[in-house]
Protein backbone atom coordinates (compact mmCIF):
# COMPACT_ATOMS: atom_id res chain seq x y z
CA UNK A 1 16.56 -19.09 -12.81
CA UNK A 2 18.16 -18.18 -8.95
CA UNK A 3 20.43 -15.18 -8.48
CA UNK A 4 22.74 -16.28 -5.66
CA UNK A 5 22.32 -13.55 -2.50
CA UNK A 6 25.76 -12.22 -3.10
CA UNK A 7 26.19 -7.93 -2.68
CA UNK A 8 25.76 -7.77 -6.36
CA UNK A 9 23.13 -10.47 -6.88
CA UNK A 10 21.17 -7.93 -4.67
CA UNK A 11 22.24 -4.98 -6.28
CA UNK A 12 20.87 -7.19 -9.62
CA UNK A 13 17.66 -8.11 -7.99
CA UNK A 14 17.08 -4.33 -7.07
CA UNK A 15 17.92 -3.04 -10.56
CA UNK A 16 15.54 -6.12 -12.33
CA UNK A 17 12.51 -4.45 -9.71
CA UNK A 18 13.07 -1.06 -10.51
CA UNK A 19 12.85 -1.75 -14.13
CA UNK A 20 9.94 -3.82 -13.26
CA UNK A 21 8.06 -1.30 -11.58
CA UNK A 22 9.12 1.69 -13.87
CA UNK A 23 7.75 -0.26 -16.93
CA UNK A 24 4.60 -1.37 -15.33
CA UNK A 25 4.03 2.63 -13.87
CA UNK A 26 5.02 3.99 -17.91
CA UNK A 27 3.16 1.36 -19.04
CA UNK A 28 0.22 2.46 -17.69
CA UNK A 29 0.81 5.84 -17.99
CA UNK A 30 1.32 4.99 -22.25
CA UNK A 31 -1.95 2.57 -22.53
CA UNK A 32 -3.96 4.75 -20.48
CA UNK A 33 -3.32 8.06 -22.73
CA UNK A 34 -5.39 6.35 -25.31
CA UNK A 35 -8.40 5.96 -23.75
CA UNK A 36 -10.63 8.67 -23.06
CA UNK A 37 -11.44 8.86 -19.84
CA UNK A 38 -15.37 8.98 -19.52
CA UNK A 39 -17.31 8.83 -16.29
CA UNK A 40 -17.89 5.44 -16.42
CA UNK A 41 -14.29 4.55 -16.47
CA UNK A 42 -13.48 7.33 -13.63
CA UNK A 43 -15.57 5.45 -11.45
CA UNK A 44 -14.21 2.08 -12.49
CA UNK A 45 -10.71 3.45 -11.54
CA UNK A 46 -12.19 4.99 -8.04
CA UNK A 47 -13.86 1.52 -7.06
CA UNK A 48 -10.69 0.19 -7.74
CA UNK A 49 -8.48 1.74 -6.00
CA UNK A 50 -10.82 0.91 -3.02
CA UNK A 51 -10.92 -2.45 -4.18
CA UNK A 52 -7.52 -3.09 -3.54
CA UNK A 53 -7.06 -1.04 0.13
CA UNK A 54 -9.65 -3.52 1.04
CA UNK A 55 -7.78 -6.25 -0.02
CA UNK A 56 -4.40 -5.02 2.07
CA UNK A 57 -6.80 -4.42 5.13
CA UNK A 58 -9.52 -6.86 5.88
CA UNK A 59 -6.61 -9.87 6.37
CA UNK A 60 -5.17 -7.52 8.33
CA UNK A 61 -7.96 -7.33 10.18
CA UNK A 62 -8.86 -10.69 10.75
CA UNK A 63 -5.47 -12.69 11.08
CA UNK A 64 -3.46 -9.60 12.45
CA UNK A 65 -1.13 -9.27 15.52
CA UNK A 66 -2.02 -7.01 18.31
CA UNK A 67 -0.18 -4.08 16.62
CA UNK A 68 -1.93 -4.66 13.71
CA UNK A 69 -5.57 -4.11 15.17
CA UNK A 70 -4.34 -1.33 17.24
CA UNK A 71 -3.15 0.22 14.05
CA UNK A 72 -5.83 -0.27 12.04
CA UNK A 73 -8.26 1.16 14.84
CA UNK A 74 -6.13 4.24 15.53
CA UNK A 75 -6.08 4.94 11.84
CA UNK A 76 -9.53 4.43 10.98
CA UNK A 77 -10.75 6.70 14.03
CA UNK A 78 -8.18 9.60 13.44
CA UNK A 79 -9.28 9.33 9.45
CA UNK A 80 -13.05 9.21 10.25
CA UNK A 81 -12.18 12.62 12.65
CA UNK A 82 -10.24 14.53 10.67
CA UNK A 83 -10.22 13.55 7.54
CA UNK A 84 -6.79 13.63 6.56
CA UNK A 85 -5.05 10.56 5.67
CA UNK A 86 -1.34 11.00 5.95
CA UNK A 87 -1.95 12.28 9.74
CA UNK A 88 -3.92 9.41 10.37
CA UNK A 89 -1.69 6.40 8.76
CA UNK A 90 1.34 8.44 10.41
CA UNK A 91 -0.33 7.65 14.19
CA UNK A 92 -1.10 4.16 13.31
CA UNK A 93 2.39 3.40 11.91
CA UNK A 94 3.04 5.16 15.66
CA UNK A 95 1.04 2.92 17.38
CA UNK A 96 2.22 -0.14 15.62
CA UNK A 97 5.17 0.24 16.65
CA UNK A 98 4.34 0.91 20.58
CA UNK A 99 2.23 -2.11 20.45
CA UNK A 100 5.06 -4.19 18.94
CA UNK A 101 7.44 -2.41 21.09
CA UNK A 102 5.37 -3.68 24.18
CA UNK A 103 4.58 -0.49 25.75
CA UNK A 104 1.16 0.20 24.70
């Protein structure tokens, strides 16, 4: 199946990933309201979510441009001092950017 790149074969593809990602986020949701939610399983969730931030940053880590690294050390150093995440991704994003930018 190909949906030509036309204005509304876009406009298609963006509708067919909403619906997508609504029904995999209800889904969820619905299969996950009957199971009880024991410790065991808490922590199962919490490793996972770490699980998978690992897996978005260590090949950024190893095969990344220059911006990359810089962003990944500004964020880990302003998370490890303040302890506030959305600060800390917001300066990296920042210094992404400057890096990219060439003036960092």
């Amino acid at each position: 199946m190909s949906i030509e790149t036309t204005p509304a074969g876009i406009l298609v593809i963006i509708a067919l990933m909403a619906v997508v990602t609504l029904a995999t986020r209800y889904g969820g949701a619905f299969v996950m309201s009957f199971v009880r939610i024991s410790p065991r399983i808490e922590s199962f969730i919490n490793a996972m979510a770490s699980s998978v931030l690992i897996a978005i940053i260590v090949p950024m880590a190893f095969s990344g441009d220059a911006g990359a690294l810089a962003a990944l050390a500004t964020t880990a150093i302003i998370m490890l001092g303040t302890r506030r995440p959305l600060p800390a991704i917001a300066a990296g994003i920042l210094v992404a950017a400057l890096v990219r930018l060439g003036v960092g």
